[in-house]
Protein backbone atom coordinates (compact mmCIF):
# COMPACT_ATOMS: atom_id res chain seq x y z
CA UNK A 1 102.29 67.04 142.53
CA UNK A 2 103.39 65.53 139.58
CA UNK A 3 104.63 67.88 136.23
CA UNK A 4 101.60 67.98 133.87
CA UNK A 5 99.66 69.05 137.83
CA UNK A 6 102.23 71.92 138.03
CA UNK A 7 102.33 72.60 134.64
CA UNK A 8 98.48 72.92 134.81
CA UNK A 9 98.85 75.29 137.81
CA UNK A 10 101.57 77.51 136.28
CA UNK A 11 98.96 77.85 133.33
CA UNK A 12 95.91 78.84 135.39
CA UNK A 13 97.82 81.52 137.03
CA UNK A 14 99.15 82.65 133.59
CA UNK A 15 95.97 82.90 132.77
CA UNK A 16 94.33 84.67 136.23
CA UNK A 17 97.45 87.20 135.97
CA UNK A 18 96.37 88.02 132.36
CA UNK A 19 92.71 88.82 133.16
CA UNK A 20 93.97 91.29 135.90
CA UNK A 21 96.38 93.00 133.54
CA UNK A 22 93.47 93.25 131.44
CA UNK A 23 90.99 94.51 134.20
CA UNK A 24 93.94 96.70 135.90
CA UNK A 25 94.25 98.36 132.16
CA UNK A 26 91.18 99.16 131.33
CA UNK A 27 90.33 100.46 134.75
CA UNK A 28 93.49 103.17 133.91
CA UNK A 29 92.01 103.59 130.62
CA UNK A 30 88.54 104.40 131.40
CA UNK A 31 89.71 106.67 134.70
CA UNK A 32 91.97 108.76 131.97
CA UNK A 33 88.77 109.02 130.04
CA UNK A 34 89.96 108.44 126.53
CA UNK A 35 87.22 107.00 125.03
CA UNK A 36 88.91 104.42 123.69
CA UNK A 37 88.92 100.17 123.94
CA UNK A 38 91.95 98.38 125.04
CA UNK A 39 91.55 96.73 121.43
CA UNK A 40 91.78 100.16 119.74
CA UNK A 41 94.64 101.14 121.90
CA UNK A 42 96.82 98.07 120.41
CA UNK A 43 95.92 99.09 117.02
CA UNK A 44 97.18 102.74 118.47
CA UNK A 45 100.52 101.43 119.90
CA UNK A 46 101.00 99.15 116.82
CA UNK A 47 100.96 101.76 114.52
CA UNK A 48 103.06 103.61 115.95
CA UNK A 49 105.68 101.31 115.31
CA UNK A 50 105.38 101.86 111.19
CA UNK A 51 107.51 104.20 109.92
CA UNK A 52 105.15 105.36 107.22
CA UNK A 53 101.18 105.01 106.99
CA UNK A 54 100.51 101.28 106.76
CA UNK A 55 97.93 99.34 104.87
CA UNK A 56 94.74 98.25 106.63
CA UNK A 57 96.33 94.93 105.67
CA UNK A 58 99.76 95.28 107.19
CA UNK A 59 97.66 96.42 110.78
CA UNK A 60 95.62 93.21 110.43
CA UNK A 61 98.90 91.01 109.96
CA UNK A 62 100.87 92.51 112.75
CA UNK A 63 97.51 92.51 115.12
CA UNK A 64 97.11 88.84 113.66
CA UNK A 65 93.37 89.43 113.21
CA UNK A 66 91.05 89.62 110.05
CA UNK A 67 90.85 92.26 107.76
CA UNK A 68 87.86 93.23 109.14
CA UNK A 69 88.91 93.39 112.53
CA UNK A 70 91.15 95.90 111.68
CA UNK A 71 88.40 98.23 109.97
CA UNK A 72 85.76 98.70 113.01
CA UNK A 73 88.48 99.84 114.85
CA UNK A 74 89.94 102.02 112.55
CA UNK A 75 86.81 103.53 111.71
CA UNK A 76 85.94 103.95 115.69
CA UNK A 77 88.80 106.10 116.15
CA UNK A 78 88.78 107.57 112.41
CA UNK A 79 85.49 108.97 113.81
CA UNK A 80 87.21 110.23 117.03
CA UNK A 81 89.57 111.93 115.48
CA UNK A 82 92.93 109.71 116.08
CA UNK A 83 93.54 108.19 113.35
CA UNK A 84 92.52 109.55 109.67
CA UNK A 85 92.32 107.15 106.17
CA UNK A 86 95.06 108.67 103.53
CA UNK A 87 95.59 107.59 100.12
CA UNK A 88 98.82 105.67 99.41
CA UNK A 89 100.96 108.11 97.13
CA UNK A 90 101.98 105.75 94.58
CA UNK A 91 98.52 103.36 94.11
CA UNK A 92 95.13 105.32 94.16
CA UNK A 93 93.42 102.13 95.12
CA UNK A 94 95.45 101.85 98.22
CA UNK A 95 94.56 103.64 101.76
CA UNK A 96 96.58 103.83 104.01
CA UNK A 97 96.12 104.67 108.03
CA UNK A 98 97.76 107.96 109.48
CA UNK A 99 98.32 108.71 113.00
CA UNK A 100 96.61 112.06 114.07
CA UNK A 101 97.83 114.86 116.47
CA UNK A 102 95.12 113.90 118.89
CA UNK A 103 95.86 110.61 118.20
CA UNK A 104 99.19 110.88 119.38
CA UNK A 105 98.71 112.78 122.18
CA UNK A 106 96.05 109.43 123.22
CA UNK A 107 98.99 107.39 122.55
CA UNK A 108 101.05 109.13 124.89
CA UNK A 109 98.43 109.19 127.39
CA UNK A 110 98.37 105.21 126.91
CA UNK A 111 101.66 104.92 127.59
CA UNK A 112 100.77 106.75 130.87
CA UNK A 113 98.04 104.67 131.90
CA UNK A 114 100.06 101.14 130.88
CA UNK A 115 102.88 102.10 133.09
CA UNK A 116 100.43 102.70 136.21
CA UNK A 117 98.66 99.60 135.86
CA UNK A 118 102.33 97.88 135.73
CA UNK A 119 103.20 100.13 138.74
CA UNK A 120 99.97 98.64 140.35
CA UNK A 121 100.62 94.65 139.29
CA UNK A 122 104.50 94.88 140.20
CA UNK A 123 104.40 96.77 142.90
CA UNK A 124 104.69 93.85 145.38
CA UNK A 125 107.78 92.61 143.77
CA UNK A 126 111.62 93.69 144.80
CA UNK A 127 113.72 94.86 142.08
CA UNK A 128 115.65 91.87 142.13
CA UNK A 129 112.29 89.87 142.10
CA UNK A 130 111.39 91.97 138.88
CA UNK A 131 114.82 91.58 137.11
CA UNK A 132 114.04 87.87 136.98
CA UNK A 133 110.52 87.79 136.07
CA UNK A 134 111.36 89.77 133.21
CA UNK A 135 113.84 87.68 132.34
CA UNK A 136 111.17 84.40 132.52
CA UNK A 137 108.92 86.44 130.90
CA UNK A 138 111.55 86.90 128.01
CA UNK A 139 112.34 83.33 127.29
CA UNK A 140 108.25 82.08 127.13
CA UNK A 141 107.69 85.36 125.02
CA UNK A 142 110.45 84.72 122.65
CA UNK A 143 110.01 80.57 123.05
CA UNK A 144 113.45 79.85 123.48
CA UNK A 145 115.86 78.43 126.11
CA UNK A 146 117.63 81.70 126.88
CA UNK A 147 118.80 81.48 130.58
CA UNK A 148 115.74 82.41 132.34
CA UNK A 149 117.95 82.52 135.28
CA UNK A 150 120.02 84.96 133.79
CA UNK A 151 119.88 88.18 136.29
CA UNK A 152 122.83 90.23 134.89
CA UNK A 153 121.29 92.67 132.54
CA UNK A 154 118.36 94.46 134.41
CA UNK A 155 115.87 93.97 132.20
CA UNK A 156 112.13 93.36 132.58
CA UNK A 157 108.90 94.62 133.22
CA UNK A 158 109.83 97.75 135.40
CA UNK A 159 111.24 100.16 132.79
CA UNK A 160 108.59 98.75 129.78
CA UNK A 161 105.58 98.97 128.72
């Protein structure tokens, strides 16, 4: 099997593994009933990561999807109750998007249900078999030629989500 054969193998099963994270994830999130997309729970988890309120803007540039991507979702879970619309303090014209209560009590629960689903994909793996796919995983997330090889740190898959 020559390289672009392998390379078009290794691809395929990127792919195939992605689809059952996918199916594996949603299956958690619809048995945990939260009423909620796997779409909606990214824009959940991402802003979580703000600080303060972002704009609808900033969402749609860290999601890297249009502006009006960003605004069915928010006003799918505006309307069930985890996320509200709040005016920026300093422009009028500006809204911004606030985290909830409920809201963060779904993103906890998503947290939940993402670390079954990568108890469920890993959990044919050894520890030392998950140490190293972690760090693969690390150098074609971050695109660079970081020692993929290099097993030291335990790092990976198995504490994250």
């Amino acid at each position: 099997m020559d390289t672009s054969d392998a390379d078009g193998l290794l691809a395929e099963q990127l792919l195939r593994l992605t689809r059952r994270v996918h199916r594996i994830q949603k299956h958690h999130l619809q048995t945990r009933g939260l009423g909620i997309t796997p779409a909606q729970s990214r824009l959940l988890r991402t802003l979580a990561h703000y600080g303060s309120p972002p704009r609808m803007a900033d969402l749609a540039e860290r999601l890297e999807v249009v502006p009006r991507a960003v605004t069915t979702l928010v006003d799918g879970l505006e309307a069930s109750g985890k996320v509200r619309r709040v005016p920026d303090p300093t422009n009028r014209r500006v809204i911004r998007i606030e985290l909830t209560e409920d809201g963060g009590r779904t993103l906890r629960e998503l947290h939940d249900a993402r670390r079954a689903a990568a108890e469920d994909i890993l959990a044919p793996l050894t520890d030392q078999q998950r140490t190293v796919l972690g760090g693969l995983l690390d150098t074609l997330v971050d695109g660079t030629g970081a020692a993929a090889g290099g097993t030291d740190a335990p790092r990976g898959p198995k504490g994250t989500c």
